[in-house]
C-alpha atoms as a PDB file:
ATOM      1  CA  UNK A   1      -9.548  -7.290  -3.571  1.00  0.00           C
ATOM      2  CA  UNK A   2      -9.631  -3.566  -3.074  1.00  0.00           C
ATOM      3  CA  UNK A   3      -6.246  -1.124  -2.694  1.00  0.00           C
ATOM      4  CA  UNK A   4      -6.764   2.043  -0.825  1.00  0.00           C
ATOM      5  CA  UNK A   5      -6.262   5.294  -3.153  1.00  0.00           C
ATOM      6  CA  UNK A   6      -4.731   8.403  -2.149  1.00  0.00           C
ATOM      7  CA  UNK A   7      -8.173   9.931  -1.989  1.00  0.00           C
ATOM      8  CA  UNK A   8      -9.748   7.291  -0.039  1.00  0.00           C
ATOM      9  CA  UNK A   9     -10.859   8.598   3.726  1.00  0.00           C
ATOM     10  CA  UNK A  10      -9.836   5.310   4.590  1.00  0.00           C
ATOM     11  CA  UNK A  11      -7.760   2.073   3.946  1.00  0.00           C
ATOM     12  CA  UNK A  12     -10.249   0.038   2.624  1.00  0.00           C
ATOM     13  CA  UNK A  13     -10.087  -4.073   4.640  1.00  0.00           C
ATOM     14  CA  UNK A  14     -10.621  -7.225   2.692  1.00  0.00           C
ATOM     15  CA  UNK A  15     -11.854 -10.159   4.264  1.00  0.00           C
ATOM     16  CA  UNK A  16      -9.808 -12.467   6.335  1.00  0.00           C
ATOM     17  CA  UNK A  17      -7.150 -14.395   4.685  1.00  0.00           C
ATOM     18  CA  UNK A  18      -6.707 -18.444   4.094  1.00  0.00           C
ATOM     19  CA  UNK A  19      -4.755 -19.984   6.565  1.00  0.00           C
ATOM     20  CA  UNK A  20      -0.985 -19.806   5.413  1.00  0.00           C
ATOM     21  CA  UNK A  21      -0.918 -17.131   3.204  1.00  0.00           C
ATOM     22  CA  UNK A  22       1.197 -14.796   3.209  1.00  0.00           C
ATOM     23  CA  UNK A  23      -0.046 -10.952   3.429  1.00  0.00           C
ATOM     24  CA  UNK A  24       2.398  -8.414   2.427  1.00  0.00           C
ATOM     25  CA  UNK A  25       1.588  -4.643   2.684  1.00  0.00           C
ATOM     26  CA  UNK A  26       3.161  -2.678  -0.133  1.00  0.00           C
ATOM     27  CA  UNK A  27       3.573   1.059   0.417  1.00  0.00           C
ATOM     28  CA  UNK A  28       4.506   3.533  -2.563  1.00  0.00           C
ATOM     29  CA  UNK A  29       3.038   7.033  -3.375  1.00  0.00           C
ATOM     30  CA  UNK A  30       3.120   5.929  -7.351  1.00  0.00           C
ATOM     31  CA  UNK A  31       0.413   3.797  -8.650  1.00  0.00           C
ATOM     32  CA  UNK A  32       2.782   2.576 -11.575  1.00  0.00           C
ATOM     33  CA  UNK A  33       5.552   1.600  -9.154  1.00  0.00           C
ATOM     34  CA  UNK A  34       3.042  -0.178  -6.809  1.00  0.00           C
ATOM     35  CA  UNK A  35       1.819  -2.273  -9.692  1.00  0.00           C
ATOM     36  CA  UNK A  36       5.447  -3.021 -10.958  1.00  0.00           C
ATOM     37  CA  UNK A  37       6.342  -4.153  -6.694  1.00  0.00           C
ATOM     38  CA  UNK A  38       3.288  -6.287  -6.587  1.00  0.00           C
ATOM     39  CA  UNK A  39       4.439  -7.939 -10.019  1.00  0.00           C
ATOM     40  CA  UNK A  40       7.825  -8.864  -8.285  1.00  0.00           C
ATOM     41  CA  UNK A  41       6.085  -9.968  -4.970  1.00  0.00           C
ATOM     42  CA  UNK A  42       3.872 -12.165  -6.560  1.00  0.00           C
ATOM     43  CA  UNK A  43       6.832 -13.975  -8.165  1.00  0.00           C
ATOM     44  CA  UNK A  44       8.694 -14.697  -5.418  1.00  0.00           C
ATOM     45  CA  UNK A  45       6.221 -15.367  -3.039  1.00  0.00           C
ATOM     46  CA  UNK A  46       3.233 -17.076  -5.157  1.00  0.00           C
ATOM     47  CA  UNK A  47      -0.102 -17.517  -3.755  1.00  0.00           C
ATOM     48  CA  UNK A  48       0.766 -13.953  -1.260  1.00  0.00           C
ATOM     49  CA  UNK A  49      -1.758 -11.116  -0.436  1.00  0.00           C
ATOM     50  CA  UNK A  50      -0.620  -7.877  -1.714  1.00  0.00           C
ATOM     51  CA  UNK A  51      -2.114  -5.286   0.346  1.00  0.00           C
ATOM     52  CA  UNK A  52      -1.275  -1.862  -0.952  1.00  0.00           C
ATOM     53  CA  UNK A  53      -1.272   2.153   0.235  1.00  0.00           C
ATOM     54  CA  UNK A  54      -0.363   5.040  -1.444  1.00  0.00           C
ATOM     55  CA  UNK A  55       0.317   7.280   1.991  1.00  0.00           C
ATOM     56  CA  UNK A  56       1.959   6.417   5.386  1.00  0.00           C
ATOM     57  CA  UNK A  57      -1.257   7.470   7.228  1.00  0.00           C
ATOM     58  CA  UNK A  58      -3.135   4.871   5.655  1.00  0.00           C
ATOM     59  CA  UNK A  59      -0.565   2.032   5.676  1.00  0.00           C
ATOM     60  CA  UNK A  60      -0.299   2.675   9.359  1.00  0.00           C
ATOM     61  CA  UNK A  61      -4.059   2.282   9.893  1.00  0.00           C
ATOM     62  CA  UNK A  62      -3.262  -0.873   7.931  1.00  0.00           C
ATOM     63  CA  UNK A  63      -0.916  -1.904   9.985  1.00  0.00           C
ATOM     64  CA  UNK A  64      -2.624  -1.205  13.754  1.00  0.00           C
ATOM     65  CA  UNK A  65      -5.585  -2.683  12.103  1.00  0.00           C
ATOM     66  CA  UNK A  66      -4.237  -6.445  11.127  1.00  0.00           C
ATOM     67  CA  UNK A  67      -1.367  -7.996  11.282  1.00  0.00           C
ATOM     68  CA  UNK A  68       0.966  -8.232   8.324  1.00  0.00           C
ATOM     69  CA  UNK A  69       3.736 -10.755   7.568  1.00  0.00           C
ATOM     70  CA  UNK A  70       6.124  -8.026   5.426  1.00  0.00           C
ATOM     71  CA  UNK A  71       6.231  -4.437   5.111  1.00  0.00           C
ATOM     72  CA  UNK A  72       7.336  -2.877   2.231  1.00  0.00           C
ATOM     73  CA  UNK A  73       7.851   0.797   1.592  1.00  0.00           C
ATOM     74  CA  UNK A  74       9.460   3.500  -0.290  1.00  0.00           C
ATOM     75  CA  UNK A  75      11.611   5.982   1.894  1.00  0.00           C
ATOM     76  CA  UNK A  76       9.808   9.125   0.743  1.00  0.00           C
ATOM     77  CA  UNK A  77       5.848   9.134   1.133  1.00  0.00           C
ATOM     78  CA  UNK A  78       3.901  12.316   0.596  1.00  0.00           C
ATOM     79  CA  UNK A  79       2.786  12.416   4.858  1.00  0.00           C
ATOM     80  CA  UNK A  80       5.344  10.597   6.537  1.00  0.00           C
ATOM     81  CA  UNK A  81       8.751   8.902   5.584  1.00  0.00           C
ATOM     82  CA  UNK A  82       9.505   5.636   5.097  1.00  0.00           C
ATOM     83  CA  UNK A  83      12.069   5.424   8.272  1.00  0.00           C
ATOM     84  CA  UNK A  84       9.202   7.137  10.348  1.00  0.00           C
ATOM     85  CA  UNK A  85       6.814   4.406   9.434  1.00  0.00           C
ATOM     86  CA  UNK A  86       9.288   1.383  10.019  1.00  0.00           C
ATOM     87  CA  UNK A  87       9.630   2.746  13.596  1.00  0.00           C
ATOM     88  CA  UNK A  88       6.040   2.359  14.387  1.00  0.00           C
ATOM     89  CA  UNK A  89       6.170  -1.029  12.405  1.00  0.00           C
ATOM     90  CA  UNK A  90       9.142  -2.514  14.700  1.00  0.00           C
ATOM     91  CA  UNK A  91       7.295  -1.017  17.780  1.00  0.00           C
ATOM     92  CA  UNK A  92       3.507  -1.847  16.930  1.00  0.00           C
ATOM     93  CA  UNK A  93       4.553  -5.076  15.012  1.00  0.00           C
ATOM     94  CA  UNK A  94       7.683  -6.258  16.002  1.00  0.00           C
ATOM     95  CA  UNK A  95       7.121  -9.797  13.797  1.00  0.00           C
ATOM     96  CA  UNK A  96       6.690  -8.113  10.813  1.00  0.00           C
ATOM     97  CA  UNK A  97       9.317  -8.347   8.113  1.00  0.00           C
ATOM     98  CA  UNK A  98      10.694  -4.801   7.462  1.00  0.00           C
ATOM     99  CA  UNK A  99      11.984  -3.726   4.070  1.00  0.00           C
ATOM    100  CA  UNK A 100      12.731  -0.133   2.630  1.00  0.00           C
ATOM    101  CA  UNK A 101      12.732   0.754  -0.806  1.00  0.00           C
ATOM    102  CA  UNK A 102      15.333   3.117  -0.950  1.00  0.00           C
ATOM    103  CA  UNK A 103      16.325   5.846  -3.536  1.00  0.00           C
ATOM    104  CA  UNK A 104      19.588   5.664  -5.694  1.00  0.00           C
ATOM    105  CA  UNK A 105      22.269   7.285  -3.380  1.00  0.00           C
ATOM    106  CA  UNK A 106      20.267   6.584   0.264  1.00  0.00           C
ATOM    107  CA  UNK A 107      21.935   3.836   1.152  1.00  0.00           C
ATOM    108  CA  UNK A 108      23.219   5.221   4.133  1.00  0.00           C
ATOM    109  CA  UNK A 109      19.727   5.559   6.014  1.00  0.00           C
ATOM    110  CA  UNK A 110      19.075   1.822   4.911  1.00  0.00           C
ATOM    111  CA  UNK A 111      21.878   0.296   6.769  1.00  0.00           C
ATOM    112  CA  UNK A 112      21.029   2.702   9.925  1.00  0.00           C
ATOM    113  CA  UNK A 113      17.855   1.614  10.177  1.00  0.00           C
ATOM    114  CA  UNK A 114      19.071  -2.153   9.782  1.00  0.00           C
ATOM    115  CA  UNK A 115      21.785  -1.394  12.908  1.00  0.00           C
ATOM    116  CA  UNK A 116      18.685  -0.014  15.179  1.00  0.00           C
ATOM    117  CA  UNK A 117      16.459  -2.669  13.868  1.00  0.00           C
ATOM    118  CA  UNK A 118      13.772  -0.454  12.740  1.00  0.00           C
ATOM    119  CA  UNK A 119      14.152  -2.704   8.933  1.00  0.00           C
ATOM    120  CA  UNK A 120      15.339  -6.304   8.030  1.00  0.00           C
ATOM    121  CA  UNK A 121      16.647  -5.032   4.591  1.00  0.00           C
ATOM    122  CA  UNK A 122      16.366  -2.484   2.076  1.00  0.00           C
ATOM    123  CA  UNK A 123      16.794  -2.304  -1.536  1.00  0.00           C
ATOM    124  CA  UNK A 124      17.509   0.292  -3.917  1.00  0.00           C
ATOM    125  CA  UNK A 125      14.635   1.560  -6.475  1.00  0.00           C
ATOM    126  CA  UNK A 126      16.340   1.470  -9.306  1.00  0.00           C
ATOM    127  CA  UNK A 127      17.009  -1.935  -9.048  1.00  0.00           C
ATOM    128  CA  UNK A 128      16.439  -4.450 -12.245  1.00  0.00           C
ATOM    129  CA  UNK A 129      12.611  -5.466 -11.021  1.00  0.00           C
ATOM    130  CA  UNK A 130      14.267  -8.878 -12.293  1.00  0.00           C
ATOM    131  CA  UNK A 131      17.032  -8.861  -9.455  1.00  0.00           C
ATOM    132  CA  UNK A 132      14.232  -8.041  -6.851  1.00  0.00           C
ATOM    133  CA  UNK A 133      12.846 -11.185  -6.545  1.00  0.00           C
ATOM    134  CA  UNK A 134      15.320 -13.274  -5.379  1.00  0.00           C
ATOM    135  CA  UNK A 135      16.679 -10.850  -2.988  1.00  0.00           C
ATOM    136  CA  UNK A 136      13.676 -10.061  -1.743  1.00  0.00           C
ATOM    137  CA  UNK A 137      12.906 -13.613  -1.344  1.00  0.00           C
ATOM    138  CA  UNK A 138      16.697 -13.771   0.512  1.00  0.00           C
ATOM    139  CA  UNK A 139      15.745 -10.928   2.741  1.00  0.00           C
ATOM    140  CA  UNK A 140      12.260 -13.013   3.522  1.00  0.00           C
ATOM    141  CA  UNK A 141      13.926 -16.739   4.053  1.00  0.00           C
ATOM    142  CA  UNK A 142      16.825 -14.907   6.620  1.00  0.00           C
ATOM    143  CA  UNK A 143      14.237 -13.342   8.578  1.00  0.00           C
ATOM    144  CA  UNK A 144      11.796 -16.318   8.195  1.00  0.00           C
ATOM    145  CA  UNK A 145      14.117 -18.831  10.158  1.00  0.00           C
ATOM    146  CA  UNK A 146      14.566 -16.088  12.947  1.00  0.00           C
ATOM    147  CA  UNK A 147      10.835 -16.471  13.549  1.00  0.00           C
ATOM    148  CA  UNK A 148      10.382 -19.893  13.906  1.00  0.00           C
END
């Protein structure tokens, strides 16, 4: 599978999924960190589709181009924030799972955007990538019975 780069005119599309997998878009403007959030996704979801972006702009197009069960992203993109790009998520895609990736010390925006239901959860950046799993698997299982 393919990841759009940053210098990519345009998010590149894999080929349609297996019934019952799960397809997560992950959205980070670092390469290294993108690599490390796949790592944790893969763990606690095995057998998911990691789709990744590197810009908002392009993880939009992702997003008004397939449907996606989760959407992960980091607060501060290069071309659009993090917030900004929930909001068109929770409009465009109201059934997928929302979760920001929040700098140390932005808490505050987190739990806004969970009280307007732009995002399901958030978790800090800094945390242990060995603590991630399970709450991101947490985060996924609340929101999971909501759906059914």
């Amino acid at each position: 599978m393919t990841t759009p780069l940053a210098t990519d005119p345009a998010p590149r599309v894999t080929p349609a999924d297996p019934p019952g997998s799960l397809r997560i878009l992950l959205v980070d403007g670092s390469r290294r960190r993108l690599d490390a959030w796949r790592g944790v996704l893969e763990n606690a979801f095995p057998g998911c589709r990691v789709e990744t972006a590197r810009r908002g702009h392009d993880a939009w197009t992702l997003l008004r181009t397939r449907p996606f069960d989760a959407l992960l992203a980091e607060g501060a993109l290069e071309d659009m924030s993090g917030l900004e790009l929930m909001r068109r998520a929770s409009a465009e895609r109201p059934g997928t799972v929302r979760i920001l990736l929040a700098a140390p010390g932005h808490a505050e925006s987190g739990e806004e955007a969970i009280l307007h239901g732009r995002i399901h959860g958030f978790l800090a950046t800094d945390i242990p990538l060995a603590d991630a799993a399970p709450t991101l698997r947490r985060i996924w299982d609340g929101q999971a019975r909501g759906r059914r």
